[in-house]
N, C-alpha and C. Protein backbone atom coordinates (compact mmCIF):
# COMPACT_ATOMS: atom_id res chain seq x y z
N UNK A 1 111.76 170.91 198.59
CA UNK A 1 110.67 170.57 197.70
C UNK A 1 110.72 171.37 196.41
N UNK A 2 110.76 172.69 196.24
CA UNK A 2 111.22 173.49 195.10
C UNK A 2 111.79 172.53 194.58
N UNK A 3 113.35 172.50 194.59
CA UNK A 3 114.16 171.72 194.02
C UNK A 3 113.49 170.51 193.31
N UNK A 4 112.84 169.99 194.17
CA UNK A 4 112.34 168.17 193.52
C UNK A 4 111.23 168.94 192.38
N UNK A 5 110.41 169.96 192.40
CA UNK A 5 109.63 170.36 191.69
C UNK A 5 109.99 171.02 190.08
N UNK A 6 111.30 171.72 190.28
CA UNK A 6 111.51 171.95 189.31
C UNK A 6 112.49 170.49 188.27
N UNK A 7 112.77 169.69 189.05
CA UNK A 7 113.35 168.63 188.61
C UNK A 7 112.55 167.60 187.64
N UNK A 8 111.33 168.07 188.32
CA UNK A 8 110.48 167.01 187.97
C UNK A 8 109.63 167.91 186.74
N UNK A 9 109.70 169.20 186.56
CA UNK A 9 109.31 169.91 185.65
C UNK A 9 109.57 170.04 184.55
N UNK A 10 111.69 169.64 184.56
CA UNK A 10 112.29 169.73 183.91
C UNK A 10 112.32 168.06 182.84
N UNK A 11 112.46 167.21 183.70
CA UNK A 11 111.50 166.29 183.05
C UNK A 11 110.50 165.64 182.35
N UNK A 12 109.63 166.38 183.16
CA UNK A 12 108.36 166.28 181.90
C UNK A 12 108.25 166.81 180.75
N UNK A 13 108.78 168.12 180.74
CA UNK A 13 108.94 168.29 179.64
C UNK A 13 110.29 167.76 178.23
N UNK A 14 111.15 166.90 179.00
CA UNK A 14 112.05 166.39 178.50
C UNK A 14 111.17 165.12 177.39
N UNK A 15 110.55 164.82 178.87
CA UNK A 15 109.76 163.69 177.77
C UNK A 15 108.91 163.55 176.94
N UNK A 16 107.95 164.81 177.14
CA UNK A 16 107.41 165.15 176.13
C UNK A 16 107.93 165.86 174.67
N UNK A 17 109.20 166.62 175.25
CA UNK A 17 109.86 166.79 173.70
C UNK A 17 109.84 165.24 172.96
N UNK A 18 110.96 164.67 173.75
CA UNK A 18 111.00 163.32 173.13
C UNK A 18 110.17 162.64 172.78
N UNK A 19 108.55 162.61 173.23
CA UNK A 19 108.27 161.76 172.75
C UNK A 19 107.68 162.06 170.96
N UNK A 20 107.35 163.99 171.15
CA UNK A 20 107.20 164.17 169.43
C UNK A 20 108.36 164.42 168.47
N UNK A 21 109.22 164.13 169.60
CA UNK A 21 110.16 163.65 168.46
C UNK A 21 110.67 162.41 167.75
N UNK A 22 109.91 161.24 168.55
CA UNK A 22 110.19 159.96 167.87
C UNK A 22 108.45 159.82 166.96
N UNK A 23 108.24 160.84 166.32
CA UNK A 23 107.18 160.31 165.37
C UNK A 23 107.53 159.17 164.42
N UNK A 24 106.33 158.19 163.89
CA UNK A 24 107.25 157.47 163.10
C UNK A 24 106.51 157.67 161.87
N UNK A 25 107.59 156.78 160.76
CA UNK A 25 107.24 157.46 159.38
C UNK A 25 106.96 155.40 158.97
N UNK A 26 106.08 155.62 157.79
CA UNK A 26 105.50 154.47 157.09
C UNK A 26 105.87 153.28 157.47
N UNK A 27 107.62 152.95 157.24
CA UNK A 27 108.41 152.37 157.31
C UNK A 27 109.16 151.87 158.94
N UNK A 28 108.73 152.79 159.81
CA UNK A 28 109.11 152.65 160.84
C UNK A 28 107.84 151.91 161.83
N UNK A 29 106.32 152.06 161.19
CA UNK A 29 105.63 151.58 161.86
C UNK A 29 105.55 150.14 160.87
N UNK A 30 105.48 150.21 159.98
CA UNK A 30 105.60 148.31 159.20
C UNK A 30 106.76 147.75 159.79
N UNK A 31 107.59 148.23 160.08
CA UNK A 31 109.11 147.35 160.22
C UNK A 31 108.56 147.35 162.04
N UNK A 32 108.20 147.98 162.82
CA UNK A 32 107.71 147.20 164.37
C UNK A 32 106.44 146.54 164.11
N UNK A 33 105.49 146.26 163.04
CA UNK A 33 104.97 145.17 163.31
C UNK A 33 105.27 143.88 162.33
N UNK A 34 104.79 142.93 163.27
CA UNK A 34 105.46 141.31 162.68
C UNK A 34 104.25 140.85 161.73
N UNK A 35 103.30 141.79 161.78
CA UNK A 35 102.22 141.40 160.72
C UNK A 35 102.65 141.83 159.66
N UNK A 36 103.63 143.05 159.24
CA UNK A 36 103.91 143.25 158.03
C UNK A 36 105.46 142.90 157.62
N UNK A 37 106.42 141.53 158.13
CA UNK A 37 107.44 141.46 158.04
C UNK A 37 107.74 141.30 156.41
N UNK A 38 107.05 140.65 155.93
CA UNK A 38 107.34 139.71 154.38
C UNK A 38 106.83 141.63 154.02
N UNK A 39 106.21 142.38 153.61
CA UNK A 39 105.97 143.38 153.24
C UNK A 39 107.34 144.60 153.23
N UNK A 40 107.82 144.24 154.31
CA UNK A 40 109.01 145.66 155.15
C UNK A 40 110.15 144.64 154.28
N UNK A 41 110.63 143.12 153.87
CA UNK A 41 111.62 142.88 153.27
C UNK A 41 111.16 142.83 151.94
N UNK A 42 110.16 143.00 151.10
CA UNK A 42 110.16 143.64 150.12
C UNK A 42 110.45 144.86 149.59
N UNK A 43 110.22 145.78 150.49
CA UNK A 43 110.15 146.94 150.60
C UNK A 43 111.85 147.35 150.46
N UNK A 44 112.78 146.28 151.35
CA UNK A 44 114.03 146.88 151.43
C UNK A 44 114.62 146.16 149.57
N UNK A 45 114.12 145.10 149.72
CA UNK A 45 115.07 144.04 148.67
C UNK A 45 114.46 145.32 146.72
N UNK A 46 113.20 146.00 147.04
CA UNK A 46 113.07 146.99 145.75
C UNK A 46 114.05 148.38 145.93
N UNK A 47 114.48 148.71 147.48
CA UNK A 47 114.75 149.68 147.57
C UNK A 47 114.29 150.91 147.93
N UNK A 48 113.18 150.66 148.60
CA UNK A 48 112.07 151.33 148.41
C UNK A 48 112.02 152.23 149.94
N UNK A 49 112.82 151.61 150.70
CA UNK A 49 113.04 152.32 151.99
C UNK A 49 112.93 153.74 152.26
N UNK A 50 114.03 154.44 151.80
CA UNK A 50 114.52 155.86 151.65
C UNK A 50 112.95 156.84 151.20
N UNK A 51 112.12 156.29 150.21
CA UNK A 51 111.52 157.05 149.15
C UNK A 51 110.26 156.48 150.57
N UNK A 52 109.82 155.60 151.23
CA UNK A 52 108.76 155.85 152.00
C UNK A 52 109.25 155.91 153.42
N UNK A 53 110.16 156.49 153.52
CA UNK A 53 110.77 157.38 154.59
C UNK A 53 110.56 158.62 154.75
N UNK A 54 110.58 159.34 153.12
CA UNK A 54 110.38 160.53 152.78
C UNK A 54 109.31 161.67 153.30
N UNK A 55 109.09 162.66 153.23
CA UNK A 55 108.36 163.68 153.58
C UNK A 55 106.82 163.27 153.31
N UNK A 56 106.15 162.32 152.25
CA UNK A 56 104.92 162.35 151.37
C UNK A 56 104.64 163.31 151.54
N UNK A 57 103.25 163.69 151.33
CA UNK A 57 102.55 162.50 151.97
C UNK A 57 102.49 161.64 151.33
N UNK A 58 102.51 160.36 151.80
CA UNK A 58 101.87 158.57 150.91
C UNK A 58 100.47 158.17 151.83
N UNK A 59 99.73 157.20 150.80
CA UNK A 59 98.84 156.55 151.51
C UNK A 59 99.07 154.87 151.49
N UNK A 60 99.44 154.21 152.20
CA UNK A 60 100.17 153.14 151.42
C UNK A 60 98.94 151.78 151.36
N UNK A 61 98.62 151.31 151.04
CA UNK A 61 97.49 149.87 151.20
C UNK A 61 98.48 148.66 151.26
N UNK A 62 99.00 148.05 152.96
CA UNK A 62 99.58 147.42 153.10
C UNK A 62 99.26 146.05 153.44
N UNK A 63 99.53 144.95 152.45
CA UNK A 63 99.43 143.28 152.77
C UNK A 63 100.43 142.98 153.76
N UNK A 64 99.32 142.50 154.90
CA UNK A 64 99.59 141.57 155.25
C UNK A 64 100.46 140.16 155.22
N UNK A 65 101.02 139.54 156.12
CA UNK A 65 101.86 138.01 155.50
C UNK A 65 100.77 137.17 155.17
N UNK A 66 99.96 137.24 155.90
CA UNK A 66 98.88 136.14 155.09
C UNK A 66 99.10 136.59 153.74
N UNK A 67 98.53 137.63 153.54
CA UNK A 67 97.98 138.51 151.78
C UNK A 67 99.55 137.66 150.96
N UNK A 68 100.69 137.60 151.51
CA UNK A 68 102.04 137.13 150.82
C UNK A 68 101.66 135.73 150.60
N UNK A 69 101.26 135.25 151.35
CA UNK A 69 101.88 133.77 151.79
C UNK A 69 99.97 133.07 150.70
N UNK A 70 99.02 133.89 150.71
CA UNK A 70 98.37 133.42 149.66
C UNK A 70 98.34 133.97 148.12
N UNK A 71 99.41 134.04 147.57
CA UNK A 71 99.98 133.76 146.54
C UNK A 71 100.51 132.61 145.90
N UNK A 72 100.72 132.57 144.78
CA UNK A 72 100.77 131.10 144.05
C UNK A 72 102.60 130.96 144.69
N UNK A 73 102.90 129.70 144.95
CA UNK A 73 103.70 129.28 145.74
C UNK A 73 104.64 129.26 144.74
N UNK A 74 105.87 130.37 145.73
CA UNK A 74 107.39 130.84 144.86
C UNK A 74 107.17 131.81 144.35
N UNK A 75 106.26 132.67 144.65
CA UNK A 75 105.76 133.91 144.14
C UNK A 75 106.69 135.32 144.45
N UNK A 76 106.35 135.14 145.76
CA UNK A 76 107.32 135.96 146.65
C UNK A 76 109.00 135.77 146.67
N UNK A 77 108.97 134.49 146.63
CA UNK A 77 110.73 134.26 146.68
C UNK A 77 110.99 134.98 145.15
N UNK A 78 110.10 134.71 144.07
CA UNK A 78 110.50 134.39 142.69
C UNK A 78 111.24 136.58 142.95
N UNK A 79 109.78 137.09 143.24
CA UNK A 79 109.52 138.33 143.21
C UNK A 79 111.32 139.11 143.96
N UNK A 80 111.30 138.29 145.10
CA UNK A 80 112.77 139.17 146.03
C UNK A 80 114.18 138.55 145.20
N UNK A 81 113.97 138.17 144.44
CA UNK A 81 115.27 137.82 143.50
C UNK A 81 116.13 139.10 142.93
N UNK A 82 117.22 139.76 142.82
CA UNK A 82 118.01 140.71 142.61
C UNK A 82 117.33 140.99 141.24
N UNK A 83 117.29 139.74 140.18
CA UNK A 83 116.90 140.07 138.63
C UNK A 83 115.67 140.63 138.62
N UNK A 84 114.53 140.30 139.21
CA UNK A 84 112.91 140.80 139.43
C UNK A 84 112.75 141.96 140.25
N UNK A 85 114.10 142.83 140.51
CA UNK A 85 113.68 143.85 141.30
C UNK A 85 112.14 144.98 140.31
N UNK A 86 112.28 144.98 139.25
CA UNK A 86 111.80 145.78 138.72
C UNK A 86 110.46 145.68 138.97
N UNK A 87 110.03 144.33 138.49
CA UNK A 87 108.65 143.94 138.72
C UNK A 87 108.28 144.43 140.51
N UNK A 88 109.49 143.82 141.11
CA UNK A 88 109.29 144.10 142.03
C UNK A 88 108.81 145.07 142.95
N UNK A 89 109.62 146.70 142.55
CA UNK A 89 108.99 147.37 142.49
C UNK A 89 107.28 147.66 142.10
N UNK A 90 107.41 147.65 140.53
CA UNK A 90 105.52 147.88 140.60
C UNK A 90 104.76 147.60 141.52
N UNK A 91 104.61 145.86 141.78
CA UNK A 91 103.85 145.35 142.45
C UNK A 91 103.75 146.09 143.78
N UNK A 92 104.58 147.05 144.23
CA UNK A 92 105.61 147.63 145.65
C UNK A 92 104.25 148.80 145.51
N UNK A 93 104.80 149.95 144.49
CA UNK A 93 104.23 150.87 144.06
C UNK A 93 102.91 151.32 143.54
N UNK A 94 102.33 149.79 143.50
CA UNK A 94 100.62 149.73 143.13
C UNK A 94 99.52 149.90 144.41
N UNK A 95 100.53 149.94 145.19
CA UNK A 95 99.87 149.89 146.61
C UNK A 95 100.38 150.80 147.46
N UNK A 96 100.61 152.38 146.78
CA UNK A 96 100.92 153.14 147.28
C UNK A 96 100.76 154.81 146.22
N UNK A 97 100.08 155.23 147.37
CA UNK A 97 99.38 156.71 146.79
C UNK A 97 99.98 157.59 147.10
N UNK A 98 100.51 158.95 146.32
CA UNK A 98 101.28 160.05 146.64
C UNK A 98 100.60 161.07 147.23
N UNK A 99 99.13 160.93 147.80
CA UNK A 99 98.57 161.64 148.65
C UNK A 99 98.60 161.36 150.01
N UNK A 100 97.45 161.90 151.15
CA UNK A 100 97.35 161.20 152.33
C UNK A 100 95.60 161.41 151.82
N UNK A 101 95.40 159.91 151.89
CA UNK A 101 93.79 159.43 151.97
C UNK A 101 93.53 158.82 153.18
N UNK A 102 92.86 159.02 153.83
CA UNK A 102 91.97 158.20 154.67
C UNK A 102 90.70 157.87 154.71
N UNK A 103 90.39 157.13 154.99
CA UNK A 103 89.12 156.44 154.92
C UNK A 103 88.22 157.19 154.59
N UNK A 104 88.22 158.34 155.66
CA UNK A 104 86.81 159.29 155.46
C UNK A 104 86.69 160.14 153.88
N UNK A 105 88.29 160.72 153.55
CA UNK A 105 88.66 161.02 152.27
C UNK A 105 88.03 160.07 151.11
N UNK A 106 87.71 158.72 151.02
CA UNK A 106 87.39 158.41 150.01
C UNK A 106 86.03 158.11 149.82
N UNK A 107 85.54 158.75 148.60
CA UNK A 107 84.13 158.72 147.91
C UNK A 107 83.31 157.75 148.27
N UNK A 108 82.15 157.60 149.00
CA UNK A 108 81.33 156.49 148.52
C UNK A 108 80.82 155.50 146.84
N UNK A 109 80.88 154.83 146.85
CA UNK A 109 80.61 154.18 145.51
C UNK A 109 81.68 153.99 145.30
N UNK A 110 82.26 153.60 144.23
CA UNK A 110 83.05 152.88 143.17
C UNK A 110 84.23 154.31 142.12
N UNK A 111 85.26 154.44 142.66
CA UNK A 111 86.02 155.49 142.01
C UNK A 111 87.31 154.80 141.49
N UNK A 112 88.11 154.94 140.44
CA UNK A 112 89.19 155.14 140.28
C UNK A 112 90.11 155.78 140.69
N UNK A 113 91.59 155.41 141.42
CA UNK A 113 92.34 156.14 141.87
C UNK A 113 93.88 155.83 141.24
N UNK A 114 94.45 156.66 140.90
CA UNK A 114 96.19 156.59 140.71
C UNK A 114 96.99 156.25 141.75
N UNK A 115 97.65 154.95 141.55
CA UNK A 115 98.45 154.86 142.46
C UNK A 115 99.60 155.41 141.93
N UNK A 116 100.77 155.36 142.27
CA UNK A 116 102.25 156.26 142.35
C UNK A 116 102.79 154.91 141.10
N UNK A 117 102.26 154.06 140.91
CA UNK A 117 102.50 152.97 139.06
C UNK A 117 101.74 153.68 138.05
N UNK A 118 102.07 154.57 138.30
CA UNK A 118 100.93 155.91 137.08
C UNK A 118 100.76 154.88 136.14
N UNK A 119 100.97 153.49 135.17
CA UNK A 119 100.36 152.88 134.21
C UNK A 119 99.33 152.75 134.41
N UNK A 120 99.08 152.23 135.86
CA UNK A 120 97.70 151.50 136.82
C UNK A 120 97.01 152.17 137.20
N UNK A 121 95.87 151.54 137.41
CA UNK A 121 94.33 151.98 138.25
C UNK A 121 94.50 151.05 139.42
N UNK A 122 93.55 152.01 140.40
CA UNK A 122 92.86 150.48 141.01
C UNK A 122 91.02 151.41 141.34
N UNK A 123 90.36 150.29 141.40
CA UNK A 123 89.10 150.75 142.21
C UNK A 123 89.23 150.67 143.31
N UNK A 124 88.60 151.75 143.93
CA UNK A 124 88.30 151.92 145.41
C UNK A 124 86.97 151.85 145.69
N UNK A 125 86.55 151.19 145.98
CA UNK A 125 84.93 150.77 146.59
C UNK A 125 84.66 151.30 148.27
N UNK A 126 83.29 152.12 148.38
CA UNK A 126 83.61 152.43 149.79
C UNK A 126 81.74 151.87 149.99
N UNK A 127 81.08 151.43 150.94
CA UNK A 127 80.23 151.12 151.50
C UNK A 127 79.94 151.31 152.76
N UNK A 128 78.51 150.66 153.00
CA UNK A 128 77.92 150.27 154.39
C UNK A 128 79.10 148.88 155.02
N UNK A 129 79.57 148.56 153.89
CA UNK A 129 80.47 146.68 154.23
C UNK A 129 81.78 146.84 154.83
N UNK A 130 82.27 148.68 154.17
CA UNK A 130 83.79 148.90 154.39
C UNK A 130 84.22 149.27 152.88
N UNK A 131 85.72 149.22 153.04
CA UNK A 131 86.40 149.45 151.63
C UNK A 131 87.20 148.31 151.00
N UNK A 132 86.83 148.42 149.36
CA UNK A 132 87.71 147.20 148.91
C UNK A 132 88.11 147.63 147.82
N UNK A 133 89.56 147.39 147.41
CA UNK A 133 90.03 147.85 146.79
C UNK A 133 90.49 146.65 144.99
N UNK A 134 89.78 146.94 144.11
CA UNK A 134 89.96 146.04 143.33
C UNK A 134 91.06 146.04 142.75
N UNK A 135 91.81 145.41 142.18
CA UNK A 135 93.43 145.35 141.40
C UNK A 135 92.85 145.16 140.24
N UNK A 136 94.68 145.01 139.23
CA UNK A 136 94.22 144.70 137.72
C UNK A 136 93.90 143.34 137.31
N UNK A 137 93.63 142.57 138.23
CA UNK A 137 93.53 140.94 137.83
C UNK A 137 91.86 141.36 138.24
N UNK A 138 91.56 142.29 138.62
CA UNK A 138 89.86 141.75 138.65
C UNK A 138 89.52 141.37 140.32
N UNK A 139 90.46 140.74 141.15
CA UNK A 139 89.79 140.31 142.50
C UNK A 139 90.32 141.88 143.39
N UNK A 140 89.45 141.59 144.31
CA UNK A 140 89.42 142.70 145.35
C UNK A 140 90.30 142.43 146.33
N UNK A 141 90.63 143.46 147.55
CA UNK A 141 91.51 143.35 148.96
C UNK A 141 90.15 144.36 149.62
N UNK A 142 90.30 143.80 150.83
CA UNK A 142 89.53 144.05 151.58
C UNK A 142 90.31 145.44 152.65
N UNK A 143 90.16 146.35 152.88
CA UNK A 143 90.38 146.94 154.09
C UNK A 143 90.50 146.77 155.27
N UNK A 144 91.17 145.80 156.50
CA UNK A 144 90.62 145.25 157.40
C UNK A 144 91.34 146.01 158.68
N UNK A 145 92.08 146.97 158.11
CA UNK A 145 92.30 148.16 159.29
C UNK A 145 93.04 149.54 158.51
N UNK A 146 92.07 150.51 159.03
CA UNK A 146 91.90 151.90 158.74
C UNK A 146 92.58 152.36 158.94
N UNK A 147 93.51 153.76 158.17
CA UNK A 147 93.96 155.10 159.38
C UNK A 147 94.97 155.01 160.32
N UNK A 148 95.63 154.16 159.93
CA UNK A 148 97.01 153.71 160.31
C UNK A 148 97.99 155.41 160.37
N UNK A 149 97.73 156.07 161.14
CA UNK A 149 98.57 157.66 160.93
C UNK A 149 100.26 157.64 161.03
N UNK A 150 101.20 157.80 160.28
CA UNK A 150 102.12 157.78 160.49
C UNK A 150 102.57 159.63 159.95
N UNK A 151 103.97 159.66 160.35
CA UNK A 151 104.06 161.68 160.30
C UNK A 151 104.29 161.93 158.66
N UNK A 152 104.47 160.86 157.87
CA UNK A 152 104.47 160.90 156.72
C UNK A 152 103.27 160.29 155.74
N UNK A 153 102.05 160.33 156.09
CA UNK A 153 100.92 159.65 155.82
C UNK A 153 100.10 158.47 156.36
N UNK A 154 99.61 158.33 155.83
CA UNK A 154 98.55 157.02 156.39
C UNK A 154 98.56 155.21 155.72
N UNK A 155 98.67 154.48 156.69
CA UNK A 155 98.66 153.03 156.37
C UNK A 155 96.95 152.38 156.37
N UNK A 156 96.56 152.23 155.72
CA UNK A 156 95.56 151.03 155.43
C UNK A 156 95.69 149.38 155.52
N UNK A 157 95.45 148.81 156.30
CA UNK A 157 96.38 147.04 156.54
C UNK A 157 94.81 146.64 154.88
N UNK A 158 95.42 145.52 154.21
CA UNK A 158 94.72 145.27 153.14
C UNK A 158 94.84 143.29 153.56
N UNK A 159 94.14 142.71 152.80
CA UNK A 159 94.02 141.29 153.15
C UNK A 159 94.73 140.42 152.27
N UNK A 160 94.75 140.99 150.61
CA UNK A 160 95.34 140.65 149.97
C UNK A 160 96.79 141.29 148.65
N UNK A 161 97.38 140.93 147.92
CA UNK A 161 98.22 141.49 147.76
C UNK A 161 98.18 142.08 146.23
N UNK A 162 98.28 143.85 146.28
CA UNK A 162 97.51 144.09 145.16
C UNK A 162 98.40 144.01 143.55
N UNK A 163 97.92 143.58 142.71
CA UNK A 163 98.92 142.98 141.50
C UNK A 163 98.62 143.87 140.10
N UNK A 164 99.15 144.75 139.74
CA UNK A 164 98.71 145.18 138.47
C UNK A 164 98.64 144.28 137.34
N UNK A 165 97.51 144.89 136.08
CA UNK A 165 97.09 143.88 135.25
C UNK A 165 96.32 144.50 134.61
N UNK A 166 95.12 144.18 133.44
CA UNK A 166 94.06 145.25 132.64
C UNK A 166 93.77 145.87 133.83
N UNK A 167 92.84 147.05 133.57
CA UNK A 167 92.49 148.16 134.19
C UNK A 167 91.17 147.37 134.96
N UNK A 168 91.03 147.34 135.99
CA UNK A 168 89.91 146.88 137.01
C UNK A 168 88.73 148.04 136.89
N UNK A 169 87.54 147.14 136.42
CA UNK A 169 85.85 147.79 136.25
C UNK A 169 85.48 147.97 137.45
N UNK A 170 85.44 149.44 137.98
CA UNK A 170 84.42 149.80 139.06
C UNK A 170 82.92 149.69 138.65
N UNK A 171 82.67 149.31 139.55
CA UNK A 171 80.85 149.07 139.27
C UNK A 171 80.00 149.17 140.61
């Protein structure tokens, strides 16, 4: 019995090394879910892999395939084209913060925040309703899951897909 005891000691703790050692980083939790597939091949086709792999922290506000797929039609294809990487990027980078914010982190009321497209704003709206995050076209994304923890920051799932444009009026 010793024997089986220390075997089994030796184990557990095997697996518990392992298991903090498979933390995952931004990119590793979007790319296992199928809700963010059209998001994770944008992500590769800007290049953008490596840099939200990285140490961040990031906070990233991630669309959904719906949030893709309601866009004006050929939007997305137009966007993953080799020539549009650039744009591509922004649109990538507007929806991603060089801090770690979470939910509780952000202000009640209506604030401005820098995303990592230092040209851009976006509003961050926080309420009794939840959080919504306005872009530069003026319409909002909704927050519709929080606190997404990854070992390199935090994911926010968003509803729609955020687009820089004039500077969006918090109010």
């Amino acid at each position: 019995m010793t024997q089986f005891r220390k075997l089994a000691a030796i184990a557990a703790t095997a697996l518990t090394l392992g298991s903090a050692a498979q933390a995952a980083d931004i990119v590793e939790i979007a790319s296992g879910d199928e809700r963010f597939s059209t998001l994770v091949a944008a992500v590769s086709a800007a290049g953008l892999v490596e840099t939200l792999q990285g140490p961040g922290p990031f906070t990233v506000y991630a669309p959904v395939n719906d949030a893709f797929a309601a866009l004006p039609d050929g939007t997305v294809e137009t966007l993953l084209q080799p020539e549009n990487k650039g744009q591509l990027t922004d649109v990538l980078l507007y929806h991603v913060d060089d801090r770690k914010l979470t939910a509780e982190m952000i202000p009640t009321g209506a604030n401005y925040f820098k995303p990592v497209l230092a040209s851009e704003r976006l509003c961050i709206s926080k309420g009794a309703e939840g959080v919504s995050i306005a872009d530069g076209t003026g319409e909002s994304a909704n927050v519709i899951i929080a606190n997404i923890e990854a070992d390199n920051g935090v994911i926010h799932v968003v509803d729609k897909v955020l687009l820089p444009g004039t500077r969006p009026a918090c109010h």
